[in-house]
Each structure stands twice: as C-alpha cells, then as structure tokens.
N, C-alpha and C. Protein backbone atom coordinates (compact mmCIF):
# COMPACT_ATOMS: atom_id res chain seq x y z
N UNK A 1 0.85 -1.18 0.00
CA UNK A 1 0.00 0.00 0.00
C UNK A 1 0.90 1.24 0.00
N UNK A 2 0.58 2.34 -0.92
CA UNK A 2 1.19 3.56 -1.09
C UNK A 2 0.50 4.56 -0.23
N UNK A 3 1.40 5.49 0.77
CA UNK A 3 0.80 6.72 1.53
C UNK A 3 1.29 7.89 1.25
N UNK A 4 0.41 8.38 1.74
CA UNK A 4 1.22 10.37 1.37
C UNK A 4 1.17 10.91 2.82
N UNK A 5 2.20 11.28 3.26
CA UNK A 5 1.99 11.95 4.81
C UNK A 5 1.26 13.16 4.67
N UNK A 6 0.29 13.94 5.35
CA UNK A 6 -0.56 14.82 4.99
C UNK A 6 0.00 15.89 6.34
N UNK A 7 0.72 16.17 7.41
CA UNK A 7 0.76 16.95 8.47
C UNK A 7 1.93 16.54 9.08
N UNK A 8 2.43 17.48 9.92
CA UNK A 8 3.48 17.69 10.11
C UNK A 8 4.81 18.03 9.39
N UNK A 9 6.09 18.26 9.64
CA UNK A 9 7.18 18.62 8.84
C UNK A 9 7.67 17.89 7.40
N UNK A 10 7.21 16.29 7.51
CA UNK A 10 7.40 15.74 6.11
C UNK A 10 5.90 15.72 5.54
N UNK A 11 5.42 16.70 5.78
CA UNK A 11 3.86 16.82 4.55
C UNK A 11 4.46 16.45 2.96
N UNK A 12 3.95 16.01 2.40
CA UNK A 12 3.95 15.98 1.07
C UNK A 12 4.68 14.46 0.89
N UNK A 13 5.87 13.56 1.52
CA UNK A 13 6.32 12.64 0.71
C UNK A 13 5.33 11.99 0.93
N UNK A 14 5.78 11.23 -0.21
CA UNK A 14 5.00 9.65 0.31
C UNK A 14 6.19 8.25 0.49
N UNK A 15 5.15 7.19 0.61
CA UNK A 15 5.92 5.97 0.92
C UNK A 15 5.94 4.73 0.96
N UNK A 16 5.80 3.35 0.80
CA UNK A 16 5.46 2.18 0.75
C UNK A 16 5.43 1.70 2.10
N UNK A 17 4.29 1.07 2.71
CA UNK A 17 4.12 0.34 3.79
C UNK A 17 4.89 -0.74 4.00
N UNK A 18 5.61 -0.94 4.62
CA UNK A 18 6.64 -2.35 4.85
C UNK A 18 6.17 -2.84 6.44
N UNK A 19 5.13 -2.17 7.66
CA UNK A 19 4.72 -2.87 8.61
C UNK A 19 3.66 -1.96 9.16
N UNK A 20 3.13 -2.39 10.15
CA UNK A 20 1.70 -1.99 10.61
C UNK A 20 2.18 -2.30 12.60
N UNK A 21 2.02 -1.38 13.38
CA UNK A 21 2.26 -1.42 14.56
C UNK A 21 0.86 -1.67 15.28
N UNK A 22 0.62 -2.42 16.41
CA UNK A 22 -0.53 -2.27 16.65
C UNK A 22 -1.12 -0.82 17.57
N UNK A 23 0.06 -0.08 17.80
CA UNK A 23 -0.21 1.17 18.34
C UNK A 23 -0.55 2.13 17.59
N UNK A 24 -1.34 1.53 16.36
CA UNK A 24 -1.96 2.94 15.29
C UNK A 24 -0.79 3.76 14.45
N UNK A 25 0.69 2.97 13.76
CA UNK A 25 1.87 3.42 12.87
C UNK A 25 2.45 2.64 12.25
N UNK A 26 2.57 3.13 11.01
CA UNK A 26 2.93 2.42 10.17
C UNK A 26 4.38 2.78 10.00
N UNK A 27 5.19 1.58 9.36
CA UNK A 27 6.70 1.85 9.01
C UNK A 27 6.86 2.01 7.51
N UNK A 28 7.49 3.06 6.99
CA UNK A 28 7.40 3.33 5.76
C UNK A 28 8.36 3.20 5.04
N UNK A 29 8.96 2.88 3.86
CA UNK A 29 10.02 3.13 3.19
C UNK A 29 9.76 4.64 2.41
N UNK A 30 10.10 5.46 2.07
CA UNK A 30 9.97 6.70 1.58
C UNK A 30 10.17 6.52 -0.28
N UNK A 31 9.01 6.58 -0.88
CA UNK A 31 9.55 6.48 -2.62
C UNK A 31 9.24 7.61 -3.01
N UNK A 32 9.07 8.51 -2.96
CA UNK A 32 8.93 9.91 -3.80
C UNK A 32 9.24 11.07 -2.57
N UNK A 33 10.13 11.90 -2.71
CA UNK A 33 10.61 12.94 -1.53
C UNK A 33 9.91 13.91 -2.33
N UNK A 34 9.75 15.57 -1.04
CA UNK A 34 9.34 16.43 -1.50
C UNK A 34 9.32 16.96 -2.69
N UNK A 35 8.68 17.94 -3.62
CA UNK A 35 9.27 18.47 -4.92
C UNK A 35 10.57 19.47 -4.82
N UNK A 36 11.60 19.20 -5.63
CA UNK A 36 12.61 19.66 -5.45
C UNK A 36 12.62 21.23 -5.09
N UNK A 37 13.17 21.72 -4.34
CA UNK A 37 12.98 23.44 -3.82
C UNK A 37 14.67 23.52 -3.56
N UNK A 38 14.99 24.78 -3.61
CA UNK A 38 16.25 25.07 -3.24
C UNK A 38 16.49 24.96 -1.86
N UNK A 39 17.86 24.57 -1.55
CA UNK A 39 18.11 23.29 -0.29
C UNK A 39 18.40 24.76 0.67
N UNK A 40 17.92 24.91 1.93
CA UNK A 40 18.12 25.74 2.97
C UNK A 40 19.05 24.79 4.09
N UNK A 41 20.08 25.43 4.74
CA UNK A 41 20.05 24.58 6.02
C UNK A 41 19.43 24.58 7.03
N UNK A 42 18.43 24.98 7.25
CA UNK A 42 17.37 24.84 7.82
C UNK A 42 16.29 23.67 7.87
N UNK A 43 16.32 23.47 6.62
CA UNK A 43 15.69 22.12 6.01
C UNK A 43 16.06 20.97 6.72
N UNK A 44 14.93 20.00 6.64
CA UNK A 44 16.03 18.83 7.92
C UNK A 44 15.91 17.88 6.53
N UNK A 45 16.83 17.05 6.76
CA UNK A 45 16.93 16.08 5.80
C UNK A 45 16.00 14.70 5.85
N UNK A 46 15.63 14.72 4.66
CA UNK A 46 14.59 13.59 4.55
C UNK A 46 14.98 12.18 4.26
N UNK A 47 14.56 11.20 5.81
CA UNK A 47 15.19 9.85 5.95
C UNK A 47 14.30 8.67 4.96
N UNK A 48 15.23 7.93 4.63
CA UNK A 48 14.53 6.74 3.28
C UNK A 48 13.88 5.48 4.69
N UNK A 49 14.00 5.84 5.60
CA UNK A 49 12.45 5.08 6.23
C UNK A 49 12.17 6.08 7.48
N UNK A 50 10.73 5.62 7.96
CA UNK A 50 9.99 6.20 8.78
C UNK A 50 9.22 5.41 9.66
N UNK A 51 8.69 5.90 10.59
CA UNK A 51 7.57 5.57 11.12
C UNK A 51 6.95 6.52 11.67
N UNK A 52 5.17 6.40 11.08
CA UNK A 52 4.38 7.89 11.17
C UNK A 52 2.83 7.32 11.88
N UNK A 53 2.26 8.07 12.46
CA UNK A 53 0.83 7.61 12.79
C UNK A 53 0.18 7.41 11.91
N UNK A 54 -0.82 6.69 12.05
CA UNK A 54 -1.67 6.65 10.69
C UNK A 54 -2.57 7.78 10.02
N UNK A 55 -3.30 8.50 11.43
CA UNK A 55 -4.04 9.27 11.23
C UNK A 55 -3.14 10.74 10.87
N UNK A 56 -2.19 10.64 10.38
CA UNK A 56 -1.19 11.52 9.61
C UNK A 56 -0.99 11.41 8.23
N UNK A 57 -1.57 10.65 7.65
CA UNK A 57 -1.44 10.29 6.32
C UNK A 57 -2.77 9.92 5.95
N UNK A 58 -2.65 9.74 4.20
CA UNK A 58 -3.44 8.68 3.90
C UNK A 58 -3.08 8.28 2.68
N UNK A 59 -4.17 7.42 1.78
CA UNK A 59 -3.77 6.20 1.08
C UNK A 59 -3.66 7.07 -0.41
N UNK A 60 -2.70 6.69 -1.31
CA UNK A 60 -2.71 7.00 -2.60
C UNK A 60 -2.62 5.91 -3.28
C-alpha cells in the first residue's frame, strides 16, 4: 500500500508500507521525496524510512 503523509514537517512525501504497529503506525520506506525546492540549512533532511501515525497520512 502507497501513503502520502498529509501533516506535520514531512507533509507531502509519500511511501510504501513495509509494517503496521498495533499502536496505530505504520513503518514506511519513503519512494517519492518532496518536490525539489532550493536546499536551505534549515531544512532537515529527509530519511529513506519512517515511522508515522496513521491518522497523519493517507492512502494514494
């Protein structure tokens, strides 16, 4: 299953489901990062896995 995080600081990627927690989070692998923008250091860098609540995302 494919997600798109919808809130918080990584809004916009999405990611492939690789597990399901029973505490309501999923573990993600990350396949599409933000749209490219000019890099600030401010910016935090975006990790190739995750784990996010569910009710933070949803399904694409």
């Amino acid at each position: 299953m494919k997600i798109e995080i919808t809130k918080g600081k990584f809004k916009g990627i999405r990611g492939r489901v690789v597990g399901v927690y029973t505490d309501g989070r999923y573990d993600i692998n990350v396949i599409k990062s933000k749209p490219t923008q000019p890099t600030q250091p401010s910016q935090p860098k975006i990790p190739t896995q995750m784990v996010i609540k569910i009710n933070n995302c949803r399904e694409i």
